[in-house]
N, C-alpha and C. Protein backbone atom coordinates (compact mmCIF):
# COMPACT_ATOMS: atom_id res chain seq x y z
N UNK A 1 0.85 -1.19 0.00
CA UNK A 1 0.00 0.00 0.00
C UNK A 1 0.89 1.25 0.00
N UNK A 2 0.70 2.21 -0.97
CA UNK A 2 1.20 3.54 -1.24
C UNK A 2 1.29 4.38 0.29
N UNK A 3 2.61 5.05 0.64
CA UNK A 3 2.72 6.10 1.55
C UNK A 3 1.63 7.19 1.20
N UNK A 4 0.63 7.57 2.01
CA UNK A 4 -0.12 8.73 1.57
C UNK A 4 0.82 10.07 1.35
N UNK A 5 0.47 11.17 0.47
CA UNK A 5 0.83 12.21 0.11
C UNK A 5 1.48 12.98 1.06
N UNK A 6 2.59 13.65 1.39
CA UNK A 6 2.76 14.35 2.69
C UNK A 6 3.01 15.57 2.26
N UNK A 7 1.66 16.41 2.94
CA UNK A 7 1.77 18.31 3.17
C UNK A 7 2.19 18.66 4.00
N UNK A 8 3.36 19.25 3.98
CA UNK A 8 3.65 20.31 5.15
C UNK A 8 2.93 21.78 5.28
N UNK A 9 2.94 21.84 6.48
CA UNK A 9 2.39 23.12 6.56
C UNK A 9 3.35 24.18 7.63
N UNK A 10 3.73 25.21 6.65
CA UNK A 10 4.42 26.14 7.82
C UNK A 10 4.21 27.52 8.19
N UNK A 11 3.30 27.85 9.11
CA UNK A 11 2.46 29.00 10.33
C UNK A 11 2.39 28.82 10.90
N UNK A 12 2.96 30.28 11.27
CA UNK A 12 3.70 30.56 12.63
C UNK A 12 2.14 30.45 13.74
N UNK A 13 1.17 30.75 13.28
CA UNK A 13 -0.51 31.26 14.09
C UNK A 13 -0.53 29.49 14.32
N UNK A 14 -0.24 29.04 15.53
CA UNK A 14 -1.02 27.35 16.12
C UNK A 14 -2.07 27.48 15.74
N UNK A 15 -3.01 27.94 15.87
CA UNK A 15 -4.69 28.01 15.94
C UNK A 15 -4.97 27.61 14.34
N UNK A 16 -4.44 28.33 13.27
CA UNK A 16 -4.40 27.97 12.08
C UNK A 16 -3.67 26.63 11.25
N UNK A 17 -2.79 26.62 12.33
CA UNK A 17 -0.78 26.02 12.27
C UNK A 17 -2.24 24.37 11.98
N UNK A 18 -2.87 24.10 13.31
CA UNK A 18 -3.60 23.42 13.50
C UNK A 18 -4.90 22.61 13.21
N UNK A 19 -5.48 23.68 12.37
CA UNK A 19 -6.98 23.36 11.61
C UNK A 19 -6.65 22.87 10.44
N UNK A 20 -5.36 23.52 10.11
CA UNK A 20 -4.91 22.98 8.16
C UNK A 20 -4.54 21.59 8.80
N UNK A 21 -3.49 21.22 9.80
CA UNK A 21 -3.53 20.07 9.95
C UNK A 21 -4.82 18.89 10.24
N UNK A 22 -5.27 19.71 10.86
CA UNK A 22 -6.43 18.93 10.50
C UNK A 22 -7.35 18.47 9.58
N UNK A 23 -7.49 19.86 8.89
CA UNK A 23 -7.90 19.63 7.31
C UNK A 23 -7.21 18.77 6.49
N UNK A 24 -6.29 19.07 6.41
CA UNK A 24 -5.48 17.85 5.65
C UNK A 24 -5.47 16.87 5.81
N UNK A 25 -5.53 16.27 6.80
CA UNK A 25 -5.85 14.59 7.28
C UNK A 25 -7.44 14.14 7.13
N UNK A 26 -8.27 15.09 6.74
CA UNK A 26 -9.54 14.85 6.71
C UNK A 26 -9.65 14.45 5.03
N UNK A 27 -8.86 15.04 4.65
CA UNK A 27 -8.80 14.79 2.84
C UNK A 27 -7.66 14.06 2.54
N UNK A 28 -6.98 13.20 3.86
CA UNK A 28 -6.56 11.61 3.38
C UNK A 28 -5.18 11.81 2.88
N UNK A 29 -4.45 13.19 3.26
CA UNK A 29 -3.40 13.54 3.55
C UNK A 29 -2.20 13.29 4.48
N UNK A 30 -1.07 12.76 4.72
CA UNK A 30 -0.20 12.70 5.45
C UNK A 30 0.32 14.44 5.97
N UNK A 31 0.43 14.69 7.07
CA UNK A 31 0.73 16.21 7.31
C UNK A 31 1.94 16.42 8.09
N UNK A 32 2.50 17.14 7.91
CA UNK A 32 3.84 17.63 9.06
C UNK A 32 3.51 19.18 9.14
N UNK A 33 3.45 19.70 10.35
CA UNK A 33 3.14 20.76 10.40
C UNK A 33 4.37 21.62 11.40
N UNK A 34 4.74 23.02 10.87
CA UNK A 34 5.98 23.26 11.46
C UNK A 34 5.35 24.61 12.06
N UNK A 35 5.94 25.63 13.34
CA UNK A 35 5.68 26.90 13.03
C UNK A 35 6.95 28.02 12.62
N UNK A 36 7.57 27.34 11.97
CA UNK A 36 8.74 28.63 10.85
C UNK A 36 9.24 27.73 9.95
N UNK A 37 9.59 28.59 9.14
CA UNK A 37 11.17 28.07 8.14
C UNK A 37 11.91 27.60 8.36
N UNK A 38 12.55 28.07 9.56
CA UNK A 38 13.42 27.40 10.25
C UNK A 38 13.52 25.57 10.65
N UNK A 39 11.97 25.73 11.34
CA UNK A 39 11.61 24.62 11.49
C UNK A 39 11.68 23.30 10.40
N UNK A 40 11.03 24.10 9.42
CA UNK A 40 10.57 22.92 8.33
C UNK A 40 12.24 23.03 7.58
N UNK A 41 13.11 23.63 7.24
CA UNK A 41 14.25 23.85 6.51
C UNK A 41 14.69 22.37 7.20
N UNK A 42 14.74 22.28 8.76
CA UNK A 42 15.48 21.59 9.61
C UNK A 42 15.05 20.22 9.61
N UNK A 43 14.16 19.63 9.32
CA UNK A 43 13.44 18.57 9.40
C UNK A 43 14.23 18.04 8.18
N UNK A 44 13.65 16.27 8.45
CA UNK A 44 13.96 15.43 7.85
C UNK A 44 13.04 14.77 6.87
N UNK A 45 11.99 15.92 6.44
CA UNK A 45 10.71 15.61 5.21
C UNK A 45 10.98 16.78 3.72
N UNK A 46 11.76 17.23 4.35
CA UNK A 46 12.01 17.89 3.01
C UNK A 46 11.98 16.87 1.60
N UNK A 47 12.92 16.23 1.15
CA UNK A 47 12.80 15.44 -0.04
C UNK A 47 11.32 14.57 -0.29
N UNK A 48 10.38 14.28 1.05
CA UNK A 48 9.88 13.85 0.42
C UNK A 48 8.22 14.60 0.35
N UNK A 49 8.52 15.82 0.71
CA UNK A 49 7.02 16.75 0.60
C UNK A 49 6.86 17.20 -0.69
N UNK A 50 5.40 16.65 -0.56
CA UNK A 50 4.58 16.80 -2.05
C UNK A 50 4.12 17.97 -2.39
N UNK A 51 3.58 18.78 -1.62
CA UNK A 51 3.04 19.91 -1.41
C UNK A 51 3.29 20.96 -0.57
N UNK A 52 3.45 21.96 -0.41
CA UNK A 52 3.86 22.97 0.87
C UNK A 52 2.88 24.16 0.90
N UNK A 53 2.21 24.18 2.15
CA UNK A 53 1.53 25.47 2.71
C UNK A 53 2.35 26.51 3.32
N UNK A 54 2.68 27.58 3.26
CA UNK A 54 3.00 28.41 4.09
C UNK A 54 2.72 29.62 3.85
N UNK A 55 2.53 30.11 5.47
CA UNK A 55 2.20 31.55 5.58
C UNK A 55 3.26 32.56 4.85
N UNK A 56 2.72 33.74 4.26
CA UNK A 56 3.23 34.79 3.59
C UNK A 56 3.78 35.41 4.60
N UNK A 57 3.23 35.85 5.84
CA UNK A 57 3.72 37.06 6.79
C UNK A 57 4.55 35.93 8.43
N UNK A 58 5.41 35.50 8.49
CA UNK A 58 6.41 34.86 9.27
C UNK A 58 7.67 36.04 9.75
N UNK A 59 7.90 35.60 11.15
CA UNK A 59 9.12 36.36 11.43
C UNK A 59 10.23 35.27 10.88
N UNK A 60 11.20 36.27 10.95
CA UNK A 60 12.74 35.60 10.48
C UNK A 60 12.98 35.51 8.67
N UNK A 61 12.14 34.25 8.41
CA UNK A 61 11.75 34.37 6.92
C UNK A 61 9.99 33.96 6.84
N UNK A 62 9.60 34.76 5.42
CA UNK A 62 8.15 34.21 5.08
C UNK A 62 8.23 33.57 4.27
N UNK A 63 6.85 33.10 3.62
CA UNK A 63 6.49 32.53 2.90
C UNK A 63 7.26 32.59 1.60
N UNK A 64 7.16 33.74 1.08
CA UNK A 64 8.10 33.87 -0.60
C UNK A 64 9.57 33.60 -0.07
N UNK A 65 10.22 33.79 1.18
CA UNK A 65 11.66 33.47 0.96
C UNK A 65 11.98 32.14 1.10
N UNK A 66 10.78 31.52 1.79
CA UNK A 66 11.03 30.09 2.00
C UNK A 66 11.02 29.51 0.46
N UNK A 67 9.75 29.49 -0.26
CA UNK A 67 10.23 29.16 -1.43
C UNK A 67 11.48 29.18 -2.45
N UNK A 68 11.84 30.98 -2.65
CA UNK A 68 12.67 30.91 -3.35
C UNK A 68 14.42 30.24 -2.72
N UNK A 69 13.86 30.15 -1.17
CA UNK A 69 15.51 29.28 -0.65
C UNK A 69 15.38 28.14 -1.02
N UNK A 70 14.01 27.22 -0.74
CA UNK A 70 13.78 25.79 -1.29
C UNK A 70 14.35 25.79 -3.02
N UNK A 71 13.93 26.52 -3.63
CA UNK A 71 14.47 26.55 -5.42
C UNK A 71 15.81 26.87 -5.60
N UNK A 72 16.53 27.55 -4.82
CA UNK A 72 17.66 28.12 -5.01
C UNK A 72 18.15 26.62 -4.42
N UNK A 73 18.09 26.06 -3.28
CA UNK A 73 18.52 24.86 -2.94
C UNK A 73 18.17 23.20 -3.68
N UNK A 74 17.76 23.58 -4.42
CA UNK A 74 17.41 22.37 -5.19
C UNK A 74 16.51 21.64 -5.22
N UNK A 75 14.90 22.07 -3.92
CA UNK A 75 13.56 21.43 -3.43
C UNK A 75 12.86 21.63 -4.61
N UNK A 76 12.20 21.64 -5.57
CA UNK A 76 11.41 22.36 -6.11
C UNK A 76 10.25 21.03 -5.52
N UNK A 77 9.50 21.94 -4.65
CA UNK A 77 8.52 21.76 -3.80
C UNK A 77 7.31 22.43 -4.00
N UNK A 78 6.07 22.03 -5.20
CA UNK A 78 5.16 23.17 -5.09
C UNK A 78 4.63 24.01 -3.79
N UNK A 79 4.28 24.92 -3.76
CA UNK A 79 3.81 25.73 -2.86
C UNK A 79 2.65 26.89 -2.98
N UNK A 80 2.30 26.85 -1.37
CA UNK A 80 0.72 27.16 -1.91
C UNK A 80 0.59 28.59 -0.49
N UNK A 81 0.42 29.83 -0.79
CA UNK A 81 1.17 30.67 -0.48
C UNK A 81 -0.44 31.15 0.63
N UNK A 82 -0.55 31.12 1.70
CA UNK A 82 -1.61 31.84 2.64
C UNK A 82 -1.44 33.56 3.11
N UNK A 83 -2.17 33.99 3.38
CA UNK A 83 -1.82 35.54 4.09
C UNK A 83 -2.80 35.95 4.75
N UNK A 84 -3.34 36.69 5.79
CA UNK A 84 -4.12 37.44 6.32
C UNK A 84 -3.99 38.77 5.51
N UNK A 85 -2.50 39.03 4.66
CA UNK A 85 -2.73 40.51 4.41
C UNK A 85 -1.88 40.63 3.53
N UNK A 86 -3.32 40.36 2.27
CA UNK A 86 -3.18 40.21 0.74
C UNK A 86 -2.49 41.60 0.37
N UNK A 87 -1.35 41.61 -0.59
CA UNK A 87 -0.44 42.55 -0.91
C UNK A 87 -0.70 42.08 -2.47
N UNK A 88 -0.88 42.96 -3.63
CA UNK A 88 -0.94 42.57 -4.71
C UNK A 88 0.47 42.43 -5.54
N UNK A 89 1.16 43.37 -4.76
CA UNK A 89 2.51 43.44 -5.43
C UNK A 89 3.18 42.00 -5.19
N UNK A 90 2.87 41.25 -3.64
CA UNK A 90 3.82 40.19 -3.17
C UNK A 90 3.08 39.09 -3.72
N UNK A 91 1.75 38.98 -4.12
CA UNK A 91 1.25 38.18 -4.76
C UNK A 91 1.49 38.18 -6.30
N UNK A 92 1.86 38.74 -7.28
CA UNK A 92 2.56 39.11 -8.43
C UNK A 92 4.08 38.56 -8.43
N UNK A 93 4.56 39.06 -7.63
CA UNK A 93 6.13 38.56 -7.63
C UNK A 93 5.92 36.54 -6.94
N UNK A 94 4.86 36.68 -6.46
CA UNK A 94 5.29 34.78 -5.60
C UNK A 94 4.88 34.31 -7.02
N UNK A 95 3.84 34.21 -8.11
CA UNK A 95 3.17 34.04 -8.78
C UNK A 95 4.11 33.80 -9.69
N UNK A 96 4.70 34.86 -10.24
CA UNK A 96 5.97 35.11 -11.26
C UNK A 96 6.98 33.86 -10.83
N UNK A 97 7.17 33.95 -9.73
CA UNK A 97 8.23 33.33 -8.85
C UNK A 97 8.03 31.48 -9.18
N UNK A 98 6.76 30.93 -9.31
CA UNK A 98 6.31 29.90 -9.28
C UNK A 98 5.46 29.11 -8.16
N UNK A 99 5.20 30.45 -7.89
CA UNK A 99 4.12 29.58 -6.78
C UNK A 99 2.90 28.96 -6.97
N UNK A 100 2.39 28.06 -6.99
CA UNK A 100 1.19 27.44 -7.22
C UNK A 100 -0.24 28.59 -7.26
N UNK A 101 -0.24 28.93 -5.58
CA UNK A 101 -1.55 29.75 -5.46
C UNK A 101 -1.34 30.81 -4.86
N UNK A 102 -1.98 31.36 -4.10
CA UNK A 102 -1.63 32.50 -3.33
C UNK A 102 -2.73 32.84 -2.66
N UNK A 103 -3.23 32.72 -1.53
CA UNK A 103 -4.54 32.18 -1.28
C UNK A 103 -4.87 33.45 -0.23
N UNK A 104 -6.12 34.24 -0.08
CA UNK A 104 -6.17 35.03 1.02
C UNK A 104 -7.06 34.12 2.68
N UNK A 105 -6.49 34.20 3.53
CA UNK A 105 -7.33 33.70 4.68
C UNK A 105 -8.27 35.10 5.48
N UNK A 106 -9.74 33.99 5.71
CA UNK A 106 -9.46 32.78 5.62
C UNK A 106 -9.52 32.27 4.35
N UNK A 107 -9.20 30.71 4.54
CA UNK A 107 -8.99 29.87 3.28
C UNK A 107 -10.42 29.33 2.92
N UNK A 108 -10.98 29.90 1.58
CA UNK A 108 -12.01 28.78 1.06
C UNK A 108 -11.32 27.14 0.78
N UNK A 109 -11.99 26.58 1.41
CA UNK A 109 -11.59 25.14 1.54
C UNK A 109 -11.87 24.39 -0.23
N UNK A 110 -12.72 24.52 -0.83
CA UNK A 110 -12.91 24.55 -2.68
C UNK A 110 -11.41 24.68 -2.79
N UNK A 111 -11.22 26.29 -3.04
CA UNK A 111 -10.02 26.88 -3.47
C UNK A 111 -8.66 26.11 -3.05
N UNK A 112 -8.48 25.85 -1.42
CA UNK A 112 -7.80 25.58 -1.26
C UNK A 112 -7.19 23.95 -1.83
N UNK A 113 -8.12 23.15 -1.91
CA UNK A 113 -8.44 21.84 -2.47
C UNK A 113 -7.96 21.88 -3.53
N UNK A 114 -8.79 22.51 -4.77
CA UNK A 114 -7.98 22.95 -6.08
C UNK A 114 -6.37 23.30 -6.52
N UNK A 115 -6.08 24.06 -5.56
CA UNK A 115 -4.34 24.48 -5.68
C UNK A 115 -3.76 23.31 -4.53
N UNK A 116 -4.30 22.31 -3.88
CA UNK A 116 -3.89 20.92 -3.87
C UNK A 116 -3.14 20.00 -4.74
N UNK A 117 -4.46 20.11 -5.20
CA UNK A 117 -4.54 18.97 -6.87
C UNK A 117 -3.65 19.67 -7.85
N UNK A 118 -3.50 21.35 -8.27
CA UNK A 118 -2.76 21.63 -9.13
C UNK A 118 -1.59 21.19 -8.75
N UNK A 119 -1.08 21.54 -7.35
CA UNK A 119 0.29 21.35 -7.24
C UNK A 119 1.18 19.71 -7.71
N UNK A 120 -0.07 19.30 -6.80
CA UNK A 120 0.60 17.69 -7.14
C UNK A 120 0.46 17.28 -8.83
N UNK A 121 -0.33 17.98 -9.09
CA UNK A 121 -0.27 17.38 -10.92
C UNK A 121 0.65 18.14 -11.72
N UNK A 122 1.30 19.95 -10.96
CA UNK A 122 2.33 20.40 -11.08
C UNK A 122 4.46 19.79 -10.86
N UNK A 123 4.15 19.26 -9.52
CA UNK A 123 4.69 18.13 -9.05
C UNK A 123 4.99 16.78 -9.85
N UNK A 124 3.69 16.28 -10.20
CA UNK A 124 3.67 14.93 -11.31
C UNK A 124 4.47 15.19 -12.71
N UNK A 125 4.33 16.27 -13.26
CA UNK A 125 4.83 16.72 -14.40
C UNK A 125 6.21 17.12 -14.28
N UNK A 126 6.33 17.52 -13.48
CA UNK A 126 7.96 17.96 -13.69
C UNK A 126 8.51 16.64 -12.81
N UNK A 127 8.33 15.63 -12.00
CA UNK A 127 8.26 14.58 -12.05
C UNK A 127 8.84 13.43 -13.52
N UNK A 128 7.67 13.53 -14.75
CA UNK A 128 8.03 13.15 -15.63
C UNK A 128 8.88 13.31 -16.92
N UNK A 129 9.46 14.87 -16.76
CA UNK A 129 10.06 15.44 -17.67
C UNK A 129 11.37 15.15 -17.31
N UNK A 130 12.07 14.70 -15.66
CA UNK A 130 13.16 15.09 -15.23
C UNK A 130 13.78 13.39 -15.77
């Protein structure tokens, strides 16, 4: 039997840090849930995360730097970008950047589902090209 899918999720807010984890296991997800960059950089799931949530607004590093350190380091890890405080400019540049979604919270759970599935079929494809 197949390892289920594993999402990380990294926000800094527990209360949130917590419901995505939960959400995610409700839709049959494997989850690791971190609260920084730091955290998740440090762990031992990097190579094999399918998907990545993280908050836009984090102390130390956010959301867009985590990505572009994961790409600059060799993860290319889709990612699926949350915020309380939608910036159009930082949503333009993550977008450009390759980010899957860019999602405002709260999260429509539809929406969020959707840039799920893109990622991993984003994921699957560059998967098959490599």
């Amino acid at each position: 039997m197949p390892k289920p899918i594993l999402v990380a999720v990294v926000e800094d807010d527990r209360f949130f840090r917590e419901s995505m984890r939960r959400l995610m296991r409700s839709w049959g997800y494997r989850v690791e849930a971190f609260p920084s960059a730091a955290d998740f950089l440090a762990s031992p799931h990097l190579s094999e995360t399918a998907c990545l949530i993280a908050d836009v607004q984090m102390p130390a590093m956010t959301g867009p730097e985590l990505y572009r350190h994961l790409i600059a380091s060799g993860f290319e890890i889709p990612t699926i970008l949350v915020t309380a405080y939608a910036d159009d400019q930082v949503r333009a540049r993550a977008l450009k950047d390759g980010v899957v979604c860019y999602l405002p919270k709260p999260v429509d759970e539809k929406r969020l589902l959707g840039c799920i599935h893109a990622a991993l079929e984003s994921r699957d494809s560059t998967k098959d090209n490599s």
